[in-house]
Protein backbone atom coordinates (compact mmCIF):
# COMPACT_ATOMS: atom_id res chain seq x y z
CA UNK A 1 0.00 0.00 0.00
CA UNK A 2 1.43 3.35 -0.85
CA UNK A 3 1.79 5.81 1.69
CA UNK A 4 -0.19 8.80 1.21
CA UNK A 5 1.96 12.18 2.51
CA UNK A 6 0.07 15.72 1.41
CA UNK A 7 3.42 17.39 2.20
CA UNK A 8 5.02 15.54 -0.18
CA UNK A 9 2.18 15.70 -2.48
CA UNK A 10 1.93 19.63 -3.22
CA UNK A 11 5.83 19.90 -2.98
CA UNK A 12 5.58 17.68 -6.21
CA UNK A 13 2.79 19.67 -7.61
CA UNK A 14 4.68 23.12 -6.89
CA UNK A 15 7.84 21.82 -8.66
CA UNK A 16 5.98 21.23 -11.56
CA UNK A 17 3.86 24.22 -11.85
CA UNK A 18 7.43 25.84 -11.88
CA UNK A 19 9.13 24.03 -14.38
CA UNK A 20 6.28 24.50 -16.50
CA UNK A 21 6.50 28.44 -15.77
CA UNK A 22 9.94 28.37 -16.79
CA UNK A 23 9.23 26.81 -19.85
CA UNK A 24 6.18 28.77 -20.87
CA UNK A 25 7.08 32.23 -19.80
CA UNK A 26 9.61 32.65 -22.11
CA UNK A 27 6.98 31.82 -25.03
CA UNK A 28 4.25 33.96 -23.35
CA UNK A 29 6.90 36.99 -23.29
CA UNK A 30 7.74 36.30 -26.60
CA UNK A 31 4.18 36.35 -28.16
CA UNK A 32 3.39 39.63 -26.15
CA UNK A 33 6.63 41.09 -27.66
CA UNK A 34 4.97 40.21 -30.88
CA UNK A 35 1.26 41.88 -30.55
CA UNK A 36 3.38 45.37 -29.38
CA UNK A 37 5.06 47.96 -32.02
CA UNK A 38 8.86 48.11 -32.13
CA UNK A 39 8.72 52.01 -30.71
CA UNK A 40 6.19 50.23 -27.50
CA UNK A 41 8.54 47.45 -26.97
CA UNK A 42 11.90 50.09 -27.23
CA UNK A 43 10.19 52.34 -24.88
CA UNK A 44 9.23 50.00 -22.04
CA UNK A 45 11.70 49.04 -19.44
CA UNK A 46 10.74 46.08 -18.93
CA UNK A 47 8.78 44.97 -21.22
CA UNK A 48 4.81 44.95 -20.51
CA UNK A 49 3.37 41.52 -19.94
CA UNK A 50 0.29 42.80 -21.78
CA UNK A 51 -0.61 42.06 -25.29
CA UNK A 52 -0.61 44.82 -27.76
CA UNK A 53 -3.23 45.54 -30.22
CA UNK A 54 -0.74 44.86 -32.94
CA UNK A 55 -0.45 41.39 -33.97
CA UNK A 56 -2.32 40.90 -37.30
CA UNK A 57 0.11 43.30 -38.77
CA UNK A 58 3.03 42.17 -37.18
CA UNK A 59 2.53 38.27 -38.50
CA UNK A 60 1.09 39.78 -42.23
CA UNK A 61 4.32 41.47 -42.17
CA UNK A 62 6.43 38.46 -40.54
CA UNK A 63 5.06 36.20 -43.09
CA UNK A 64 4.75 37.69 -45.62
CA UNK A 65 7.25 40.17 -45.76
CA UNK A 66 7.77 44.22 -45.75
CA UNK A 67 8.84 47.39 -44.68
CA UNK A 68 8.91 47.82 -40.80
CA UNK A 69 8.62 50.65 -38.83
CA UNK A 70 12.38 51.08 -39.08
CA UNK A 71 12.58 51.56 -42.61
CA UNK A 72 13.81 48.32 -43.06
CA UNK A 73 12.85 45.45 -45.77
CA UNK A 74 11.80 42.32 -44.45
CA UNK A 75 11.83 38.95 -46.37
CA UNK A 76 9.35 36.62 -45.72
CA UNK A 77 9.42 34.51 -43.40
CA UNK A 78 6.99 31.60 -45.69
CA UNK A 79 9.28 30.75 -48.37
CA UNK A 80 12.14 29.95 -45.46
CA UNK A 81 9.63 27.80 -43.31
CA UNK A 82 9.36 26.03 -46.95
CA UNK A 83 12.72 25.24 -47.18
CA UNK A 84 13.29 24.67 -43.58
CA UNK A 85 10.68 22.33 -43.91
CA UNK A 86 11.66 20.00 -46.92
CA UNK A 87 15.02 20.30 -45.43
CA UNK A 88 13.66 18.50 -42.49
CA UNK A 89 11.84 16.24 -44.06
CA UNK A 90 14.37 14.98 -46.40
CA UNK A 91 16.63 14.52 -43.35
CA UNK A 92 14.32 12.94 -41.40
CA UNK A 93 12.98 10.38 -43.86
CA UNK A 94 16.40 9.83 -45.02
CA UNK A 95 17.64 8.79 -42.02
CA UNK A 96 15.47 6.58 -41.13
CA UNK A 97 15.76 4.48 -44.64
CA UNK A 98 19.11 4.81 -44.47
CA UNK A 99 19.53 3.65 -40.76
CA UNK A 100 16.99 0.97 -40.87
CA UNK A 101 18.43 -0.89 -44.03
CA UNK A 102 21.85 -0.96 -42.77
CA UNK A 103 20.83 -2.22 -39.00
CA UNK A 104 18.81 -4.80 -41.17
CA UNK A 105 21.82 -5.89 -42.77
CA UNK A 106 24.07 -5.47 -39.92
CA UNK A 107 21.87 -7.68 -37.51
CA UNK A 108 20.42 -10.48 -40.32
CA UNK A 109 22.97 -10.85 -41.94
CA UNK A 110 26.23 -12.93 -42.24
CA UNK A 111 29.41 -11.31 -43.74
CA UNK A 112 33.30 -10.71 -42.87
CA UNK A 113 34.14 -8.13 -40.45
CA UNK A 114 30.53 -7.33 -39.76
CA UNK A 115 30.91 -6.25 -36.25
CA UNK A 116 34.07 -4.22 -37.41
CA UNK A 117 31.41 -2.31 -39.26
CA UNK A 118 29.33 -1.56 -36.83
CA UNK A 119 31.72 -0.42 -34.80
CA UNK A 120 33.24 1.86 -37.90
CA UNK A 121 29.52 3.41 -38.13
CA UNK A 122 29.49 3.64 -33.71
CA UNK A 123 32.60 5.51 -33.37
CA UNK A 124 31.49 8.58 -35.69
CA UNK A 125 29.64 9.63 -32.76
CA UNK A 126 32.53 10.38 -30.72
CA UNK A 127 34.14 12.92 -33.48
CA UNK A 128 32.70 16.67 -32.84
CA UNK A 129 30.86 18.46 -35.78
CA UNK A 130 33.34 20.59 -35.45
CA UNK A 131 35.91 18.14 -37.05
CA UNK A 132 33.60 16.69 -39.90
CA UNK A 133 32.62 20.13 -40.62
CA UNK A 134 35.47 21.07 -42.78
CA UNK A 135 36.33 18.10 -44.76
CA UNK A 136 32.25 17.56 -45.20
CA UNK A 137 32.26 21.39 -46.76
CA UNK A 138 34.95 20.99 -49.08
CA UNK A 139 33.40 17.99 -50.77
CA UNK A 140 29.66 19.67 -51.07
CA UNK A 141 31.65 22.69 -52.87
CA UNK A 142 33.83 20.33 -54.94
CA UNK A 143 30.58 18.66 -55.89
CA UNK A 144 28.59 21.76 -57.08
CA UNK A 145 25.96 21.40 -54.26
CA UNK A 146 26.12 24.83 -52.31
CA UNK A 147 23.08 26.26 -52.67
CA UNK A 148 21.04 23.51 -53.16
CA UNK A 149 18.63 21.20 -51.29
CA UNK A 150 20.89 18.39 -51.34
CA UNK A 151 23.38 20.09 -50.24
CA UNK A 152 21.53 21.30 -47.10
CA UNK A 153 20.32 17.65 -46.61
CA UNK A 154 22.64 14.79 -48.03
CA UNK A 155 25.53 15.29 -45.32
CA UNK A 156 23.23 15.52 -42.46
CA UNK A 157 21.51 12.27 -43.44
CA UNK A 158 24.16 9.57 -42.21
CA UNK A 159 23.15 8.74 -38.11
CA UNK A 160 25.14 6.10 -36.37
CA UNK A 161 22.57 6.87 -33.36
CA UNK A 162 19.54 5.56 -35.23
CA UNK A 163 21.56 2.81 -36.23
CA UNK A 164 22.10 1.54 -33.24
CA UNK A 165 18.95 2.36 -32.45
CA UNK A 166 17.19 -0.08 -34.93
CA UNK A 167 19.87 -2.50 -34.04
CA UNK A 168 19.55 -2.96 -30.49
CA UNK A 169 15.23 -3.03 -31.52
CA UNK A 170 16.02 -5.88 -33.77
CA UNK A 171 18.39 -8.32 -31.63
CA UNK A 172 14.99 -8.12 -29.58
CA UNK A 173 12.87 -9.44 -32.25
CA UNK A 174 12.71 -13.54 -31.15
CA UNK A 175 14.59 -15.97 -33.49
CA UNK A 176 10.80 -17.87 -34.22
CA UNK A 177 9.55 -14.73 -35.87
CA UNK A 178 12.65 -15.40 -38.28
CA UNK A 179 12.38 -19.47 -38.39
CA UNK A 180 8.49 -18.75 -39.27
CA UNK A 181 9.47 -16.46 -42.14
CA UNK A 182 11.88 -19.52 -43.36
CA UNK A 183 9.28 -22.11 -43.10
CA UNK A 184 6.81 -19.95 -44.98
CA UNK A 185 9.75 -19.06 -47.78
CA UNK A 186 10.07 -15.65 -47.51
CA UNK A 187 13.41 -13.86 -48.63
CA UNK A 188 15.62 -11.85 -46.68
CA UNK A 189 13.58 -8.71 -48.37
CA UNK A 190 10.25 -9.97 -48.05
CA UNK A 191 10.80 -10.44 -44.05
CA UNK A 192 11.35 -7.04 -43.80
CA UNK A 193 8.82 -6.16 -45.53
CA UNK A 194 6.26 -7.48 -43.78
CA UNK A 195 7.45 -8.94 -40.47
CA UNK A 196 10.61 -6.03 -39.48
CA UNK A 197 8.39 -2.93 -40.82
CA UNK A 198 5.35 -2.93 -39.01
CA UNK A 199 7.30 -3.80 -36.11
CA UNK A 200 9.30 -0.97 -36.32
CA UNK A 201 6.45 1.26 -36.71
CA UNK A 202 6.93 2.89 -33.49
CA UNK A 203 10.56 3.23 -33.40
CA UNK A 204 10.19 4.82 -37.29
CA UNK A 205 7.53 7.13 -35.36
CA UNK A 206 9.83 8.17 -32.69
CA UNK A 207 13.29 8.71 -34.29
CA UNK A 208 10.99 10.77 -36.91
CA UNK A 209 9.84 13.54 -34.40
CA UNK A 210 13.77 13.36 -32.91
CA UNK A 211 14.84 13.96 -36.34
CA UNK A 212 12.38 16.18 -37.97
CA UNK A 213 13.42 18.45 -34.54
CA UNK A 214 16.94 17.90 -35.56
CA UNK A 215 16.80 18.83 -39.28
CA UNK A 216 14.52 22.14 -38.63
CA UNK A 217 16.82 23.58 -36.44
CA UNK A 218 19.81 23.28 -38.25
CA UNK A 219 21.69 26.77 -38.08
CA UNK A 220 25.36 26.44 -38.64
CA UNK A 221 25.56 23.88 -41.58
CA UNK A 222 23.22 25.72 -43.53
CA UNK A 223 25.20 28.97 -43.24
CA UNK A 224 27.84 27.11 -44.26
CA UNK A 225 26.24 25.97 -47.86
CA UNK A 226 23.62 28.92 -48.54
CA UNK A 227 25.22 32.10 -49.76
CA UNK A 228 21.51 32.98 -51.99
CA UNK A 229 19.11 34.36 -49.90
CA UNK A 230 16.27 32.03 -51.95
CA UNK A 231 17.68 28.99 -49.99
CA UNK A 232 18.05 30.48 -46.44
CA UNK A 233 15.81 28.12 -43.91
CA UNK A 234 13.95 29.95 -41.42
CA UNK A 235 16.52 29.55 -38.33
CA UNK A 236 18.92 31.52 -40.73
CA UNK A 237 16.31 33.65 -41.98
CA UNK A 238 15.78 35.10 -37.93
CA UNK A 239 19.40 35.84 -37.33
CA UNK A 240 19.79 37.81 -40.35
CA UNK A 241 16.70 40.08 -38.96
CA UNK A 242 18.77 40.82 -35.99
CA UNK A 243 22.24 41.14 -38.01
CA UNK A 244 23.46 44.25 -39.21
CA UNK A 245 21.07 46.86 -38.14
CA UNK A 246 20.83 49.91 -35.84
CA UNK A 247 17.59 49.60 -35.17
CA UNK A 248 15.70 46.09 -35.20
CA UNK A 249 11.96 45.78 -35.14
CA UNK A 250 11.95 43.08 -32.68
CA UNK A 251 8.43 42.82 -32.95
CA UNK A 252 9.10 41.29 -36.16
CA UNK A 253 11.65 39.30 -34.53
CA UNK A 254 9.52 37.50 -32.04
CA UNK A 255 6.84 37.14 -34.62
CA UNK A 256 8.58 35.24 -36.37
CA UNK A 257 10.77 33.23 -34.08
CA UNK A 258 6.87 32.19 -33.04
CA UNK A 259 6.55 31.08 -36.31
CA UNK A 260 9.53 28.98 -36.59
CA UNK A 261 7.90 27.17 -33.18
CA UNK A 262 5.06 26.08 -34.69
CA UNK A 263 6.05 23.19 -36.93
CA UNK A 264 8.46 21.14 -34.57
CA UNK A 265 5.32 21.72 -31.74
CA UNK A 266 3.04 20.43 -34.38
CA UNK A 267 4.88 17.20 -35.04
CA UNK A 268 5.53 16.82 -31.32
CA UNK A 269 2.09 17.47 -30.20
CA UNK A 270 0.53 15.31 -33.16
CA UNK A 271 3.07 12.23 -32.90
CA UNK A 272 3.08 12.15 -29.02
CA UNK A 273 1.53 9.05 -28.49
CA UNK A 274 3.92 7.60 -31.21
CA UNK A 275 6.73 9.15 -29.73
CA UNK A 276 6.39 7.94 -26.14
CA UNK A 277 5.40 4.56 -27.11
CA UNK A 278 8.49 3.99 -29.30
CA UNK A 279 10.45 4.99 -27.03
CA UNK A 280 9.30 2.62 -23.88
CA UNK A 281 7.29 -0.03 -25.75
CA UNK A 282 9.49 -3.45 -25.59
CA UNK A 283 6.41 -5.73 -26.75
CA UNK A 284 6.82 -7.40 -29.68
């Protein structure tokens, strides 16, 4: 029988309520900053924790682009969440394929060296971005592919961590699912088809949100490979509002750093159930 202690209780209660003021105040102040004027938000110190009256025309103007109160031109911020968004996509779909055929091949089956492989693919997690950066640069630019989407997406697509991911998931798959696919004459491909697939639904669902995350907030490879303002992703897109001027509408700003939110929460808030159960479910 658990012990019931109300002390306890509401001490658990109040640390939550706090975390989840720490998170969301940020995000409240943020969208507040975002329904004032730049001139409202310059002259109060600090800043009101009142929405302004201001927000249609701040997000018209965030998305799709202007002249602020500044004087200053504005791209829009719609044709970046595009790009930020097939960017993610890309990177997210792609590594999962890729990662899920080579743990396939890696745990079913038999070939020289294979654990040496594994271990090759393992150990690139230990080298910093940092180090791959350069080397990984120089052959996009010998290639041609600065300013493209593959370019922005092929490099990030290799992950060692999903691969092991899917690897560890399959040595739990039991051996009878594999003697029953024998029996019945399936192939190596047709297995995964239609035994290792649907299994893996939930993983696949999981590392998706984890990578989808991971591709949309790429900053400093794309800044890297995009010198044409057409292929700036949104990340990108909000430091060059802040870069470079005297004056900064940072109405604008906050607008549209709300914006860039919205698609990661989307995917989080939509694949939740996914996500969780991928991440703890062990029943096969």
């Amino acid at each position: 029988m658990v012990e019931r202690r109300p002390v306890l209780t509401l001490l658990s209660h109040l640390v939550l309520v706090l975390g989840v003021l720490i998170v969301a105040f940020p995000v409240y102040l943020t969208w507040v900053a975002s329904t004032q004027t730049a001139r409202e938000i310059a002259q109060s110190a600090p800043l009101s924790l009142w929405p302004g009256g201001h927000g249609w025309q701040t997000y018209q103007l965030a998305l799709f682009g202007g002249v602020g109160e500044s004087g200053s031109t504005y791209p829009a911020a719609l044709p970046m969440m595009g790009i930020s968004l097939v960017s993610a996509m890309i990177i997210a779909l792609g590594k999962i394929s890729i990662s899920i055929l080579s743990a396939f091949a890696i745990v079913y089956f038999r070939f020289p060296l294979r654990s040496l492989v594994f271990w090759m693919v393992f150990v690139t997690l230990m080298l910093p971005v940092e180090v791959r950066i350069s080397p990984t640069y120089e052959v996009v630019s010998n290639l041609g592919l600065l300013n493209t989407y593959a370019g922005l997406t092929v490099p990030l697509i290799a992950s060692a961590t999903a691969t092991f991911l899917f690897r560890q998931f399959f040595l739990t798959i039991p051996d009878e699912l594999i003697e029953a696919a024998r029996m019945d004459g399936a192939g190596p491909m047709r297995f995964f088809k239609d035994m290792l697939l649907p299994l893996s639904a939930t993983p696949m669902a999981a590392l998706f949100v984890i990578q989808f995350i991971y591709g949309w907030n790429q900053y400093l490879w794309p800044l890297l490979v995009t010198t044409d303002e057409s292929m700036y992703p949104i990340v990108m897109g909000i430091k060059r509002l802040i870069a470079g001027e005297v004056y900064t509408d940072w109405n604008v700003v906050m607008a549209v750093t709300l914006l860039a939110m919205l698609p990661p929460a989307m995917v989080v808030i939509g694949m939740q159930k996914w996500f969780v159960k991928g991440l703890v479910d062990t029943e096969k």
